[in-house]
C-alpha atoms as a PDB file:
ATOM      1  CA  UNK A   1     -22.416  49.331 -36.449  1.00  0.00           C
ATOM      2  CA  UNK A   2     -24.456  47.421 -34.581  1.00  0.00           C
ATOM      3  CA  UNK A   3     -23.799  46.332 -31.222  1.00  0.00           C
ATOM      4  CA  UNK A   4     -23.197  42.488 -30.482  1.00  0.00           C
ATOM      5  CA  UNK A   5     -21.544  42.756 -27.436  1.00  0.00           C
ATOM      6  CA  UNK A   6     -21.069  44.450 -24.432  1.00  0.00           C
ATOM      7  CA  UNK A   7     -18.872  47.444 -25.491  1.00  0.00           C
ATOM      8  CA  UNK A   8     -17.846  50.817 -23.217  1.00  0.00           C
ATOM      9  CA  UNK A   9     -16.924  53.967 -24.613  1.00  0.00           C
ATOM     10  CA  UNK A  10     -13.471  54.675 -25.425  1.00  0.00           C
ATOM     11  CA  UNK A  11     -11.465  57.795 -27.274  1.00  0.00           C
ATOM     12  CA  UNK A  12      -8.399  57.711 -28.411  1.00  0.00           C
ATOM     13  CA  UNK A  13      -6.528  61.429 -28.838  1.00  0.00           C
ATOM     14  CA  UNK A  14      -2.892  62.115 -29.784  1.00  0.00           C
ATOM     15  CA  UNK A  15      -0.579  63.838 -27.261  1.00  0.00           C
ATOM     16  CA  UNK A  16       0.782  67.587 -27.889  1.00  0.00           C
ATOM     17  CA  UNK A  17       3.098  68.442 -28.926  1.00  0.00           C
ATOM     18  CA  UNK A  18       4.215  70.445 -25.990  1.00  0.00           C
ATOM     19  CA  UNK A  19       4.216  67.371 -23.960  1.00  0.00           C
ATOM     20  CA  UNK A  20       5.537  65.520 -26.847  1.00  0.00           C
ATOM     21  CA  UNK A  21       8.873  67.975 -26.834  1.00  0.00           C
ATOM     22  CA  UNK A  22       9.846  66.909 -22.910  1.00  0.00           C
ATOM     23  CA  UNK A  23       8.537  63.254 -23.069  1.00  0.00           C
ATOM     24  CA  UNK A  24       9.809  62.398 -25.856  1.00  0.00           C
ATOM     25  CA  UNK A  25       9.601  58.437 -24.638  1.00  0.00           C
ATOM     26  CA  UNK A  26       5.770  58.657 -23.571  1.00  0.00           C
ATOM     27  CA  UNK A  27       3.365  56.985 -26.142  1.00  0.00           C
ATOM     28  CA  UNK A  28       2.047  59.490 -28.657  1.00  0.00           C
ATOM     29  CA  UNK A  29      -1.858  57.926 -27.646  1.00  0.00           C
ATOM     30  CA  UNK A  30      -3.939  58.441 -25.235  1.00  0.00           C
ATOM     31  CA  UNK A  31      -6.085  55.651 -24.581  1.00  0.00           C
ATOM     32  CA  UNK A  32      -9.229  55.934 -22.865  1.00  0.00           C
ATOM     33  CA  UNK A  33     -11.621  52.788 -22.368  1.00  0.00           C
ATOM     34  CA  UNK A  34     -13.069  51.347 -19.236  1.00  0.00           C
ATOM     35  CA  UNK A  35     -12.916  47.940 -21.015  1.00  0.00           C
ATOM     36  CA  UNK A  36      -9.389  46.115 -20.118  1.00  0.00           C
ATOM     37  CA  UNK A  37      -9.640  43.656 -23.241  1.00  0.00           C
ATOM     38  CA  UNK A  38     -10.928  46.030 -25.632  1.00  0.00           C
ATOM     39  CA  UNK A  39      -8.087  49.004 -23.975  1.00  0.00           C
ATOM     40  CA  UNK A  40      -5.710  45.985 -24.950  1.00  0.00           C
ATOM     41  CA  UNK A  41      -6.734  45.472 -28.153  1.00  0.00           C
ATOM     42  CA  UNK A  42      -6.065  48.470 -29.152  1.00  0.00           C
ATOM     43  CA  UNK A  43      -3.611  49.962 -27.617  1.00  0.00           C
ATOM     44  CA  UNK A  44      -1.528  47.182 -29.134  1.00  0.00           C
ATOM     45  CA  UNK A  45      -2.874  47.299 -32.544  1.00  0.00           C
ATOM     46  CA  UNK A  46       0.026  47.442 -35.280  1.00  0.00           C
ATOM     47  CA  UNK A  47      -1.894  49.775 -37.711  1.00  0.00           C
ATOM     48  CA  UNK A  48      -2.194  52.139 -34.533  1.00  0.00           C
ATOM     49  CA  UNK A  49       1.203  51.979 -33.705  1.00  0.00           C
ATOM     50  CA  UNK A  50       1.987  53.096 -37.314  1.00  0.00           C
ATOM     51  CA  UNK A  51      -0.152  56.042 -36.917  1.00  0.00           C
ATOM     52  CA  UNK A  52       1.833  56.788 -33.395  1.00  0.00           C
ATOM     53  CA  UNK A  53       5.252  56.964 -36.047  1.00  0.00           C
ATOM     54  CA  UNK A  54       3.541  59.634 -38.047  1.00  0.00           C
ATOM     55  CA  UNK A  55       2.634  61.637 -34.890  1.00  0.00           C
ATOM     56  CA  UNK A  56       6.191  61.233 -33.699  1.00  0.00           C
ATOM     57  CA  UNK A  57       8.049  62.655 -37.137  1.00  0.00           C
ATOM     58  CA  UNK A  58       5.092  64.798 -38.853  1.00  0.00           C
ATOM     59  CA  UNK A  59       2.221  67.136 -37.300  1.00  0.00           C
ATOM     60  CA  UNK A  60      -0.471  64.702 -37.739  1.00  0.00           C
ATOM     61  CA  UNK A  61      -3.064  64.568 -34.996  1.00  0.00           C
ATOM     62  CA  UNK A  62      -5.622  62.077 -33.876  1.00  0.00           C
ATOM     63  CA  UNK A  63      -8.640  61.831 -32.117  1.00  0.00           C
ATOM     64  CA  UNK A  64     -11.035  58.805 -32.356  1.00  0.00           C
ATOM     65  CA  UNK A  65     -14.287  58.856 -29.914  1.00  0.00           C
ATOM     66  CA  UNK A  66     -16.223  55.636 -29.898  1.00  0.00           C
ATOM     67  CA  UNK A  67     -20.248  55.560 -28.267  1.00  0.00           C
ATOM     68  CA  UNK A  68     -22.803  53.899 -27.857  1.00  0.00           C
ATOM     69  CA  UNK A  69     -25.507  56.046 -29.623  1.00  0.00           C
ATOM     70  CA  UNK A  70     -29.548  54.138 -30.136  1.00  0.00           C
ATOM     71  CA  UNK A  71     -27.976  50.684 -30.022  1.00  0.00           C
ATOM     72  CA  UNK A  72     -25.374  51.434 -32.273  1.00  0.00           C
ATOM     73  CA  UNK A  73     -21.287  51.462 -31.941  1.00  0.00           C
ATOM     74  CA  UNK A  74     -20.915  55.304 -33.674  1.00  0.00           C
ATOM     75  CA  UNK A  75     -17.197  55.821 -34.056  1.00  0.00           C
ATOM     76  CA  UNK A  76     -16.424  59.369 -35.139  1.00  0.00           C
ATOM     77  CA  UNK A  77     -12.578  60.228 -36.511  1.00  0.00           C
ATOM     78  CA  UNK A  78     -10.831  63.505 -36.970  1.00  0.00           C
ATOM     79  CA  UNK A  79      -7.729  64.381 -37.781  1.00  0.00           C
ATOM     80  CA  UNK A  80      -6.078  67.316 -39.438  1.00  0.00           C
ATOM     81  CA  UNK A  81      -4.298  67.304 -42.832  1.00  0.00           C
ATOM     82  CA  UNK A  82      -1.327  69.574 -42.702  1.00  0.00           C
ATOM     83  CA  UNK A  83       1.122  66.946 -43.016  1.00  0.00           C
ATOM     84  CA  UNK A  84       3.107  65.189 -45.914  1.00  0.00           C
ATOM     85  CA  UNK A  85       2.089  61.791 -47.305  1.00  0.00           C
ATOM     86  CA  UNK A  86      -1.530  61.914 -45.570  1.00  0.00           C
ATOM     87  CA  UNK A  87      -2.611  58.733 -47.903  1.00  0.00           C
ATOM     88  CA  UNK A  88      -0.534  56.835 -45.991  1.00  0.00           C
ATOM     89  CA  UNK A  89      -2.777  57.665 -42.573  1.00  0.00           C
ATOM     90  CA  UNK A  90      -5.715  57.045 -44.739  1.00  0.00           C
ATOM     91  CA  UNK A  91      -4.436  52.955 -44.890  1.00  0.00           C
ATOM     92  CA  UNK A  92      -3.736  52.603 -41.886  1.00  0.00           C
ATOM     93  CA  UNK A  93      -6.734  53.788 -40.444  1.00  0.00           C
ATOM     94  CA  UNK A  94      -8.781  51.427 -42.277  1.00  0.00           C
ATOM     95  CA  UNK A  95      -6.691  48.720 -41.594  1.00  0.00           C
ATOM     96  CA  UNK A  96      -7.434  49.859 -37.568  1.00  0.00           C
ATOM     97  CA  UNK A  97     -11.013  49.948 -38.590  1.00  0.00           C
ATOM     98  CA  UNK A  98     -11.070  46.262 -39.854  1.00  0.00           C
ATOM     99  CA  UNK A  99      -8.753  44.809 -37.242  1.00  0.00           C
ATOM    100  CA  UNK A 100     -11.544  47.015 -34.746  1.00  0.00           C
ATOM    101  CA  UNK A 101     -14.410  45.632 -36.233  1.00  0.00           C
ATOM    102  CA  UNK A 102     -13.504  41.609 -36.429  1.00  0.00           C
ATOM    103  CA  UNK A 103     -12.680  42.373 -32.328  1.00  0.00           C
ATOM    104  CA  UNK A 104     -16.044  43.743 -31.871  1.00  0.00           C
ATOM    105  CA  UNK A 105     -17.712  40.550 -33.578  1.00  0.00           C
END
């Protein structure tokens, strides 16, 4: 997309499960962005916090990296698919897409 404003980098990766075993209270993200607002915005995002329930009670993985690429925003996802109910992921990362994209503009 675009860019309209200012915008840093930021990547967003899911914890392992090794670490996820003795911190069981820890967020299952790790956020990384420069940007305070923009860290905010979605570290608190609802449709990201539903993802963070599927890492907590399936296998399912994250990892989001977000650059600025030739004046563009390039936002590449990956995530692996040995889980039950992966449609469900597949909502709510659109819905994280959307709420990302009226932030951005």
């Amino acid at each position: 997309m675009p860019i309209s404003i200012k915008q840093t980098d930021f990547s967003i990766r899911t914890r392992s499960n090794f670490f996820k075993l003795f911190n069981n209270k820890e967020k299952s993200f790790i956020i990384t962005c420069k940007n305070a607002r923009l860290n905010k915005v979605i570290s608190t995002n609802s449709s990201l916090q539903n993802l963070a329930y599927f890492t907590s009670k399936t296998q399912f993985e994250l990892m989001v990296y977000a650059k600025i690429k030739n004046n563009k925003y390039k936002i590449n996802t990956e995530y692996n698919l040995i889980f039950e109910n992966r449609e469900k992921v597949v909502i709510f990362l659109i819905q994280f897409y959307k709420d990302l994209i009226d932030e951005l503009y």
